[in-house]
Protein backbone atom coordinates (compact mmCIF):
# COMPACT_ATOMS: atom_id res chain seq x y z
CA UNK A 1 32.66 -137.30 42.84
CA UNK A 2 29.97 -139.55 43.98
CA UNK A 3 30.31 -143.85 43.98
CA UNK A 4 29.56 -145.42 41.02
CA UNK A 5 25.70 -145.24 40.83
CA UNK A 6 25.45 -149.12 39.81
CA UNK A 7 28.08 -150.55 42.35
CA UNK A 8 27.77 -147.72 44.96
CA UNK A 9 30.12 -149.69 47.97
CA UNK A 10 31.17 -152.25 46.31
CA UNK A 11 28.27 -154.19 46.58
CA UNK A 12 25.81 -154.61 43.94
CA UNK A 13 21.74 -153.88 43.36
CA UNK A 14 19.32 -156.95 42.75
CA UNK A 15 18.47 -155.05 40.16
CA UNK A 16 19.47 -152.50 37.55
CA UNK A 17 18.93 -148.66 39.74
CA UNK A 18 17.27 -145.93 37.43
CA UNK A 19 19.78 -143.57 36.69
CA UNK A 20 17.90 -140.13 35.90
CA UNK A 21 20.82 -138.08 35.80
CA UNK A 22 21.59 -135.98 32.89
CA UNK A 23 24.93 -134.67 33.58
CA UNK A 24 27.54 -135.77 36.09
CA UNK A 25 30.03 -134.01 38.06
CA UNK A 26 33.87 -134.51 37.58
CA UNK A 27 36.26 -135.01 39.81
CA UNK A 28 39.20 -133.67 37.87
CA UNK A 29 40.21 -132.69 34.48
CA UNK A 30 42.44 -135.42 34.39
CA UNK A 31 38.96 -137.62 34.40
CA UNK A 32 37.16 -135.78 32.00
CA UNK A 33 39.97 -136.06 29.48
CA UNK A 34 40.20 -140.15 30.79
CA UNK A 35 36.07 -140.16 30.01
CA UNK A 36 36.06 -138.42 26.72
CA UNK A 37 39.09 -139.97 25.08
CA UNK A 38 37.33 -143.43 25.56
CA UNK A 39 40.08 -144.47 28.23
CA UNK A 40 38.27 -145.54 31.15
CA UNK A 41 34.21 -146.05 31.59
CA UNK A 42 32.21 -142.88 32.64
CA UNK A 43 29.51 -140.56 31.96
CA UNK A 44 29.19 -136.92 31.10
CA UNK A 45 25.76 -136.75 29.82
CA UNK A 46 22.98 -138.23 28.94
CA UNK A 47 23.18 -138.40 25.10
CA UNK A 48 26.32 -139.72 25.15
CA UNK A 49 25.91 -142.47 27.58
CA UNK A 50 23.97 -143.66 30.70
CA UNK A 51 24.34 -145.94 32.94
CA UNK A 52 21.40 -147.80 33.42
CA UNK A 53 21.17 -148.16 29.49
CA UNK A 54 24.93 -149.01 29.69
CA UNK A 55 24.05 -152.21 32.03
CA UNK A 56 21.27 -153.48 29.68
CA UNK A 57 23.88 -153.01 26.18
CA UNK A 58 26.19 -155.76 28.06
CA UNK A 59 23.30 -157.99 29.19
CA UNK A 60 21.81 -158.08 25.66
CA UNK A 61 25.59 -158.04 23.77
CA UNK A 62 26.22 -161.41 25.85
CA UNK A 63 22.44 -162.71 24.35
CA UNK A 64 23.26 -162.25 20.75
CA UNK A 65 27.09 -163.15 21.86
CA UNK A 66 28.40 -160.13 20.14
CA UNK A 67 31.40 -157.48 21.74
CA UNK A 68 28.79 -154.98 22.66
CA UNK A 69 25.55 -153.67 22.01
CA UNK A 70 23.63 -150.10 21.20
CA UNK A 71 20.32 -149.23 22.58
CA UNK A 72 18.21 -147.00 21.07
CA UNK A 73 14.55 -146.00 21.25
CA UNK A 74 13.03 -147.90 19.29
CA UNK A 75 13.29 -150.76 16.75
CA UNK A 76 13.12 -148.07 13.47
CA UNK A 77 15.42 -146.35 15.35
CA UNK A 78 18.34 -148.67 15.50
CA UNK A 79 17.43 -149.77 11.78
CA UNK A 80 18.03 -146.46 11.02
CA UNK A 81 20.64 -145.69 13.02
CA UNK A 82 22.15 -148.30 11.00
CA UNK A 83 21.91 -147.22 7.50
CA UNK A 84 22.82 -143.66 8.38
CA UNK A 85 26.14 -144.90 9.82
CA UNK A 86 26.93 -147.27 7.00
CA UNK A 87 25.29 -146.04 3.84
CA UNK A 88 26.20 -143.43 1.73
CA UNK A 89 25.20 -141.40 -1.65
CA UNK A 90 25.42 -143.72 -4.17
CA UNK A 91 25.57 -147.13 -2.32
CA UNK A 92 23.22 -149.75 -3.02
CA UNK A 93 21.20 -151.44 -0.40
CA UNK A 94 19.31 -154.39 -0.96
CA UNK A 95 16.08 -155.72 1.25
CA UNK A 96 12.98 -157.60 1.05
CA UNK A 97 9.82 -157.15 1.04
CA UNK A 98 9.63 -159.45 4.39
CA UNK A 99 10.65 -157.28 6.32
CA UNK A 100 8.44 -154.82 8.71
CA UNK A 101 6.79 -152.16 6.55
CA UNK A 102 8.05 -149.27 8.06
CA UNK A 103 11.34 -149.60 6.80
CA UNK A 104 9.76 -148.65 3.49
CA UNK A 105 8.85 -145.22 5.12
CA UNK A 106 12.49 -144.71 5.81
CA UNK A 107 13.98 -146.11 2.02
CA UNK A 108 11.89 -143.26 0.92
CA UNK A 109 14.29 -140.94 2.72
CA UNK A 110 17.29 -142.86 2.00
CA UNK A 111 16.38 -142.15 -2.09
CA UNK A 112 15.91 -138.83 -1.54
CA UNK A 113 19.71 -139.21 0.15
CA UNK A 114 20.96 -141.14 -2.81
CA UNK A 115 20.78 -144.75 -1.81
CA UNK A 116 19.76 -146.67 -4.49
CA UNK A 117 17.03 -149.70 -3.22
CA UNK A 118 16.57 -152.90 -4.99
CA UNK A 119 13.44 -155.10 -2.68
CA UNK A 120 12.96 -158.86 -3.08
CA UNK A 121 11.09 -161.63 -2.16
CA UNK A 122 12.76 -163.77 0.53
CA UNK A 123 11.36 -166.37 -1.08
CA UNK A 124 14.06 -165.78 -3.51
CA UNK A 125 16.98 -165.13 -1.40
CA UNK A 126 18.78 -168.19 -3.52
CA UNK A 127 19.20 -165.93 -6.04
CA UNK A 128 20.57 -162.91 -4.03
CA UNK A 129 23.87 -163.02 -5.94
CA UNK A 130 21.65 -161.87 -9.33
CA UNK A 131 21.41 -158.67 -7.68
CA UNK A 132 24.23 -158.11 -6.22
CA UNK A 133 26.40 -154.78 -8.01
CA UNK A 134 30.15 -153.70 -7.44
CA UNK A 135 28.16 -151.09 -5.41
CA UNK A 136 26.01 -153.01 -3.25
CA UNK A 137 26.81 -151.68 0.12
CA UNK A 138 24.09 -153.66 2.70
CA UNK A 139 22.04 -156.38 2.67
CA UNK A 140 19.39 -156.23 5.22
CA UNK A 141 16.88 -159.10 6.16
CA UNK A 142 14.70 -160.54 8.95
CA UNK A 143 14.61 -164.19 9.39
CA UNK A 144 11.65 -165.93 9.58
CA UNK A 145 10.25 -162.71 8.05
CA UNK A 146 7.52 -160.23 9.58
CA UNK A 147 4.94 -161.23 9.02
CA UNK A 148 5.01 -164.82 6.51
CA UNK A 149 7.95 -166.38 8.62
CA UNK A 150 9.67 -166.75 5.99
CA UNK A 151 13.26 -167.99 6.37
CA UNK A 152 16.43 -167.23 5.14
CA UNK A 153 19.97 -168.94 4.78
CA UNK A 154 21.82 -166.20 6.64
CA UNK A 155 25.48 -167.74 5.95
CA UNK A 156 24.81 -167.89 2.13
CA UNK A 157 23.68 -163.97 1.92
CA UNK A 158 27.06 -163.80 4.32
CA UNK A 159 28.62 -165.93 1.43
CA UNK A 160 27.24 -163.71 -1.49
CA UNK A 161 27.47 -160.29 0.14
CA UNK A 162 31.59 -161.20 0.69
CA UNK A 163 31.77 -161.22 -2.89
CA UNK A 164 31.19 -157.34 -2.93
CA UNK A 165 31.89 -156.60 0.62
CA UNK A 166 28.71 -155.90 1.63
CA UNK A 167 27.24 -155.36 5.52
CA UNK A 168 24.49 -158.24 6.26
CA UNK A 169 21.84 -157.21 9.04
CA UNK A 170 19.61 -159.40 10.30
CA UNK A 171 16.60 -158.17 12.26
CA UNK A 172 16.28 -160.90 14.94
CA UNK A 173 12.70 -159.90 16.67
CA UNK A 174 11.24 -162.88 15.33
CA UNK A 175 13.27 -165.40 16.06
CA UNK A 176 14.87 -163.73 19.31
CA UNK A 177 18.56 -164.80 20.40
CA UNK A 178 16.76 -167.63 22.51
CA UNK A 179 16.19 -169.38 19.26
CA UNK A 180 19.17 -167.72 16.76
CA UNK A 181 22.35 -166.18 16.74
CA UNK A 182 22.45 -164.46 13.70
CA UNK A 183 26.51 -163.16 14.29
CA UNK A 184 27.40 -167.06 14.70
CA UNK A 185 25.95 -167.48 10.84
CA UNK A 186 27.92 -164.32 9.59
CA UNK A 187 25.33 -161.64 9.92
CA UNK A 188 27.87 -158.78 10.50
CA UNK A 189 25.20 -156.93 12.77
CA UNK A 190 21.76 -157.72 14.48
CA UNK A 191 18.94 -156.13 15.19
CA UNK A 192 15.54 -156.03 17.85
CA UNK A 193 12.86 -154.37 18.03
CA UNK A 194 13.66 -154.99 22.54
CA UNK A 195 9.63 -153.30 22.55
CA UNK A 196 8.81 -156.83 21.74
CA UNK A 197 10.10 -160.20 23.18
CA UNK A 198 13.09 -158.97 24.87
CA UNK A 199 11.06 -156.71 26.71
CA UNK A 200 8.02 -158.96 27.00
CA UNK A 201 5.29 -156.78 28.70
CA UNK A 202 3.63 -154.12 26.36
CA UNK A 203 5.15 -151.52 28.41
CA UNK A 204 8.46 -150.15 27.10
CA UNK A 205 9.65 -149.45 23.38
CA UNK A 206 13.28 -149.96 22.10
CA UNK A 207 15.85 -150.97 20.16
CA UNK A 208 19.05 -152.71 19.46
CA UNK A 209 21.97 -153.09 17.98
CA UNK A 210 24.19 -156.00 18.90
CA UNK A 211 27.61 -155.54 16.91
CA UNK A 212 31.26 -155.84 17.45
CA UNK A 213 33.41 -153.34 19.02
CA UNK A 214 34.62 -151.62 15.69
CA UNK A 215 30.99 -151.22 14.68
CA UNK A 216 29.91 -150.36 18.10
CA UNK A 217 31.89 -147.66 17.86
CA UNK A 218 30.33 -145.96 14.50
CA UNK A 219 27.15 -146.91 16.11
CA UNK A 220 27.56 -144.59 19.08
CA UNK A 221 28.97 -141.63 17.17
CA UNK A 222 25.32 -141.40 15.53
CA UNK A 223 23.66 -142.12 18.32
CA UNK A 224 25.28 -139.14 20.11
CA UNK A 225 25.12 -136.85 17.03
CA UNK A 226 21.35 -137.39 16.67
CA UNK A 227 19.97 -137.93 19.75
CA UNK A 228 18.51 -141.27 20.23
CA UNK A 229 20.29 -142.84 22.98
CA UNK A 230 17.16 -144.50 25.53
CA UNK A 231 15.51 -143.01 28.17
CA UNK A 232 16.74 -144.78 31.88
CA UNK A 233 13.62 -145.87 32.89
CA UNK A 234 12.71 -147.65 29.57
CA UNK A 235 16.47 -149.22 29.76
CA UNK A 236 14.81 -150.39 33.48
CA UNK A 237 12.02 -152.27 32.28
CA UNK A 238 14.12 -153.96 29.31
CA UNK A 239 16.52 -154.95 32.41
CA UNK A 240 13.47 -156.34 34.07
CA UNK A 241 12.25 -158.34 30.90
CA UNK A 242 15.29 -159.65 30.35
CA UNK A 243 15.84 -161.95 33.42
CA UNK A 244 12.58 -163.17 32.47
CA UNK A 245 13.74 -163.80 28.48
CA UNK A 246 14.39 -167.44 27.98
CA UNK A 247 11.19 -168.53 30.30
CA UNK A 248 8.87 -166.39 27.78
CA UNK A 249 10.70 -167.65 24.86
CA UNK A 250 10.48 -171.34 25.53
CA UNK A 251 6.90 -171.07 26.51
CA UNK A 252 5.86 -169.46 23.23
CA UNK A 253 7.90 -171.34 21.44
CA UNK A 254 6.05 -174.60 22.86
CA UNK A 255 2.07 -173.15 22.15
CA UNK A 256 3.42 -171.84 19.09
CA UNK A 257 4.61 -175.47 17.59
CA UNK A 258 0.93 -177.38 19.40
CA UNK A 259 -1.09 -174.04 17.48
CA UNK A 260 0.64 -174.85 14.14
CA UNK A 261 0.52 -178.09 14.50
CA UNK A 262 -3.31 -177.44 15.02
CA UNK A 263 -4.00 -174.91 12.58
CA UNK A 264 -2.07 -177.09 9.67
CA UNK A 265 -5.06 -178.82 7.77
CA UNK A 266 -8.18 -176.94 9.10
CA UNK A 267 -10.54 -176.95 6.86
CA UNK A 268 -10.56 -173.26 7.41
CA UNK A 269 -7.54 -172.47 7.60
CA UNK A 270 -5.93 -172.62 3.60
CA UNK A 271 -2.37 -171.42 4.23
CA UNK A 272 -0.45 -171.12 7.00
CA UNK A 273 3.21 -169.97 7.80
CA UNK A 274 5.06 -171.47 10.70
CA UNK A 275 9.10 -173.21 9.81
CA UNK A 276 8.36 -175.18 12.69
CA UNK A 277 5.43 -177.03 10.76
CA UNK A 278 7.92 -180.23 8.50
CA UNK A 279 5.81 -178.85 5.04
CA UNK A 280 6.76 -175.60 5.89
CA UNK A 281 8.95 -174.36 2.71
CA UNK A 282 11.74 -172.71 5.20
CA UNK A 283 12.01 -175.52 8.21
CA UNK A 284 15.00 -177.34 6.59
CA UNK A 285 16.91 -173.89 6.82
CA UNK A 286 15.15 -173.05 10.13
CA UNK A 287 16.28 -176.35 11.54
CA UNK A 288 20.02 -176.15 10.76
CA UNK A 289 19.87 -172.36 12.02
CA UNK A 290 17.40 -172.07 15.05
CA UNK A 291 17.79 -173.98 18.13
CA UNK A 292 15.28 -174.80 20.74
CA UNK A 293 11.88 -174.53 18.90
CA UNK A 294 11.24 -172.30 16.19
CA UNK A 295 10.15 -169.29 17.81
CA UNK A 296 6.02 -167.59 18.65
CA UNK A 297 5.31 -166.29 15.64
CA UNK A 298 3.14 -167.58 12.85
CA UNK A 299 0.75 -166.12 9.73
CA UNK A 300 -2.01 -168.05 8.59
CA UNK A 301 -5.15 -167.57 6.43
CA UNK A 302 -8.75 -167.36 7.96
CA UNK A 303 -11.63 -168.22 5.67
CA UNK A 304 -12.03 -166.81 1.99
CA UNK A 305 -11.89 -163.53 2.83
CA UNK A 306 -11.08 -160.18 4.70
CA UNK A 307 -14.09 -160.92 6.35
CA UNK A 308 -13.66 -164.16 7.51
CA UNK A 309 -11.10 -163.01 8.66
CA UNK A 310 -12.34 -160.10 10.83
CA UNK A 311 -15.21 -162.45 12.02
CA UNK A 312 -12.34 -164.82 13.47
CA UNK A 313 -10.73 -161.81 15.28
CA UNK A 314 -13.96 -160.77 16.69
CA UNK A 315 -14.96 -164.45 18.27
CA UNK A 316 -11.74 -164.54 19.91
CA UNK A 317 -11.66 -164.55 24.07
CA UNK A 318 -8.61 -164.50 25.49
CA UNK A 319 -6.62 -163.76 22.90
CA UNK A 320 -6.25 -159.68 21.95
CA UNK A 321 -6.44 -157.51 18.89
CA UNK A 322 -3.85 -155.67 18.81
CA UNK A 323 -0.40 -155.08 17.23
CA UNK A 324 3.16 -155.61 18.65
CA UNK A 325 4.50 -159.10 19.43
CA UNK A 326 6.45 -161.28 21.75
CA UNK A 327 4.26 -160.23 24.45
CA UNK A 328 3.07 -162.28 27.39
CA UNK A 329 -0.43 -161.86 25.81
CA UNK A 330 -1.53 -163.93 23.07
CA UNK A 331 -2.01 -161.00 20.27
CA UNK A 332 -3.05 -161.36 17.04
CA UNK A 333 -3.91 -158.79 14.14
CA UNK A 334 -4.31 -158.16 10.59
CA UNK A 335 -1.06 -157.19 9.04
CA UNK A 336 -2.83 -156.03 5.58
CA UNK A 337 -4.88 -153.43 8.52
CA UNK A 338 -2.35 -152.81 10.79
CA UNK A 339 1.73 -153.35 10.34
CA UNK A 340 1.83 -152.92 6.73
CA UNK A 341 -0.32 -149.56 6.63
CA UNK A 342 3.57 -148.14 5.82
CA UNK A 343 2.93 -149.51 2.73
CA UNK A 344 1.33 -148.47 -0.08
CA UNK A 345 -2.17 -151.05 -0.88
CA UNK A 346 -0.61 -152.41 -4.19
CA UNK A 347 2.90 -153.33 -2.32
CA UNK A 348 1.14 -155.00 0.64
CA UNK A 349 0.34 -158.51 -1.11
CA UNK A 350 3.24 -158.46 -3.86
CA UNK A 351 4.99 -160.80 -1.90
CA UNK A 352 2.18 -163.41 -0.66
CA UNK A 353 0.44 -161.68 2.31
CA UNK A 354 -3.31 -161.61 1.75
CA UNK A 355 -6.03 -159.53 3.06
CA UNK A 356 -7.55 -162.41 5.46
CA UNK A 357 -3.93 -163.33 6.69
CA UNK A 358 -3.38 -163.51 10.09
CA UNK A 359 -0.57 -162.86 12.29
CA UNK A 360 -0.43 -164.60 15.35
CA UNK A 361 1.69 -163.82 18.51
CA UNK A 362 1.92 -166.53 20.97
CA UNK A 363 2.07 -165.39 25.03
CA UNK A 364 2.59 -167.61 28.21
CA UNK A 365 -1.03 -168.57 28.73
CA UNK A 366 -1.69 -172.35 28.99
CA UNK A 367 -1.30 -174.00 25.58
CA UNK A 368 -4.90 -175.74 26.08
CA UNK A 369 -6.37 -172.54 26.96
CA UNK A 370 -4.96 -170.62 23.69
CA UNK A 371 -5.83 -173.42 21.58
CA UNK A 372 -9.49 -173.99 23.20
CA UNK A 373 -9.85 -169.89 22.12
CA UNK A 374 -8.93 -170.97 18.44
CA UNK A 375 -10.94 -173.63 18.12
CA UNK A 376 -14.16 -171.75 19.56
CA UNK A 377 -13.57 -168.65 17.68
CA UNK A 378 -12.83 -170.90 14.13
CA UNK A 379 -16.01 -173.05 15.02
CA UNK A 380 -18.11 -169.96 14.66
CA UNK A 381 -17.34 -168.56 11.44
C-alpha cells in the first residue's frame, strides 16, 4: 500500500494535498476488515470517506469545539442530512420563520414524509415551551437569524426542548464560531453553510455539521447511504479559507459595528437590524452569548419603498449585488428578490422582512471606504 497521502514520510504538507482518489488499494484483508469495522483510520472509497475532506472535519470540529465534524456539499445539504437522520414519521419539528428560506422547500418534503411542522417567529422564542408536544422531536434555529438578525437564547430552547427530549440545531453561518459556540450553550448540533464565511472567497460551496462522536456517527451513515460526502478539491479551498477565518471575521465584525452604528438614525434608513447596535431588541442576549463583536451581518430598510430600495442598490460602487455572505466582498441584496424566492410571496414578510429591506454582508475592505460607498449611494436617492 502506498504512505499515507497527508503525512507521506512522516513529514507533513504546508497545506492540505488534494486527494482525487476514488478508491484505494489494500494491503491485506486483515486492513480492510480494521477499515470497515471503524477500528483504525482509512479509506476505501470516496463516498464513504476522503482524506482531504477528513483533514478539514477536524479543523472545523476544533472551531465549533465539538468531537468531530461532517462535511457535506452544501449548507441544505447538511440541514438535511440532519433531519433525515433524526426525524421520523410522526415526529414533530419545530422552526422559525428566521431561518434561510430554503429550508421551507425541504419541510415540504418532510410533510409529505410525515413530519409534522409548527414555524414561529424568533421574535417569540420566549414562548417556545407553548409549542412544545410529547412528540416534538427537533428544534431547529439560526441565531441572529437570516436575514433580520434576530437573536435567540440558545440555552433556554436547550432548557425547554429537555423537557421533551428534543434535538436543538443551531445554524451558525451568521454568527460563525469566531463569534459563538453554539454546543457550549447546549445546542446539541451546529450547522454552516462553510460556502460562506468559513470559506470566505465566493469560490467553493459546502456544508457542516459539527456534532459529537455519537451523532457523528448517524451523521456519516446518511452521508454514505445518499451520497453527499464533498468533493476533494472543494474540501481544499475550505482548508485554504480556514487559516484565513478569524482575520476575516474580526475585520467584518469591526465595519459591521462602525456601518450600524452609521446606518442607526438616518433619516433614510427607518429600521435597521444589527444586535450589535445597544437598541437593538436581541443585543442583551447577543452580548451574554457572542464574543468578540457581533458578527458582519445586518438588515436594514432603504427609503419607503421597493424602489428606494433598488435605487440604493444601483448607486452603490464598491459594494456588489449579489447573494451569498461572509465573503471578502462587501455584498448586499434584496432578500424579498433573492434568498427568500423559496418562499411563497405571502410567507416572505409574515415575520417582519419588508420589500425595501436590505441585507448587508460586510467584507475586508477599509471600513472608511465601505462606509464612504453608503453614504454616496444613500445621498442620491
Amino acid at each position: 500500500m502506498s504512505p499515507d497521502p497527508l503525512t507521506p514520510y512522516g513529514n507533513r504538507p504546508m497545506v492540505t494535498p488534494i486527494v482525487n482518489a476514488v478508491n484505494y488499494e489494500y494491503s491485506s484483508f486483515e486492513v480492510l476488515r480494521q477499515i470497515t469495522d471503524g477500528e483504525i483510520d482509512g479509506y476505501t472509497y470516496h463516498r464513504d470517506d476522503n482524506p482531504t475532506v477528513r483533514a478539514v472535519e477536524h479543523t472545523v470540529a476544533a472551531l465549533e469545539g465539538a468531537e468531530d465534524c461532517v462535511i457535506c456539499t452544501s449548507g441544505m445539504a447538511a440541514c438535511t442530512m440532519v433531519y433525515l437522520t433524526f426525524l421520523r414519521a410522526g415526529d414533530h419539528m419545530i422552526i422559525f420563520h428566521d431561518t434561510y428560506g430554503a429550508n421551507y422547500k425541504v419541510s415540504l418534503i418532510l410533510e409529505r414524509l410525515g413530519v409534522d411542522i409548527t414555524w414561529m417567529d424568533a421574535d417569540k422564542a420566549g414562548n417556545i415551551g407553548d409549542e412544545l408536544r410529547p412528540n416534538t422531536r427537533m428544534i431547529f434555529l439560526e441565531s441572529p437569524s437570516n436575514p433580520l438578525c434576530k437573536v435567540i437564547d440558545i440555552q433556554a430552547v436547550r432548557n425547554a426542548a429537555d423537557k421533551v427530549g428534543a434535538f436543538v440545531v443551531a445554524d451558525n453561518t451568521f454568527a460563525t464560531p469566531f463569534h459563538q459556540k453554539p454546543l457550549a450553550l447546549g445546542a446539541h448540533l451546529v450547522i454552516h453553510s462553510a460556502t460562506k464565511a468559513l470559506g470566505g472567497h465566493n469560490d467553493l460551496m459546502a456544508g457542516v455539521i459539527a456534532c459529537s462522536k455519537e451523532h457523528y456517527d448517524e451523521l456519516w451513515f446518511t452521508r454514505q447511504a445518499i451520497g453527499t460526502t464533498l468533493d476533494p478539491h472543494s474540501a481544499f479551498l475550505l482548508a485554504r479559507g480556514l487559516k484565513t477565518f478569524d482575520l476575516r471575521a474580526r475585520a467584518m465584525s469591526v465595519s459591521a459595528q462602525a456601518v450600524a452604528e452609521f446606518l442607526e438614525g438616518h433619516p433614510k434608513i427607518p429600521r435597521i437590524f444589527y444586535p450589535g447596535l445597544p437598541g437593538d431588541p436581541g443585543h442583551d442576549t447577543a452580548s451574554r452569548q457572542m464574543h468578540g463583536g457581533f458578527g458582519g451581518m445586518m438588515a436594514f430598510d432603504v427609503g419607503d419603498d421597493q424602489e428606494d430600495a433598488k435605487r440604493f442598490i444601483r448607486n452603490l460602487k464598491l459594494i456588489y449585488h449579489a447573494v451569498s455572505l461572509g465573503a471578502t466582498e462587501t455584498l448586499v441584496c434584496i432578500p424579498f428578490l433573492t434568498t427568500m424566492l423559496y418562499l411563497p410571496p405571502e410567507r416572505r414578510t409574515i415575520f417582519g422582512v419588508k420589500e425595501n429591506t436590505v441585507r448587508l454582508s460586510l467584507g475586508i475592505e477599509p471600513t472608511a471606504s465601505i462606509l464612504e460607498d453608503l453614504e454616496q449611494a444613500l445621498s442620491n436617492l
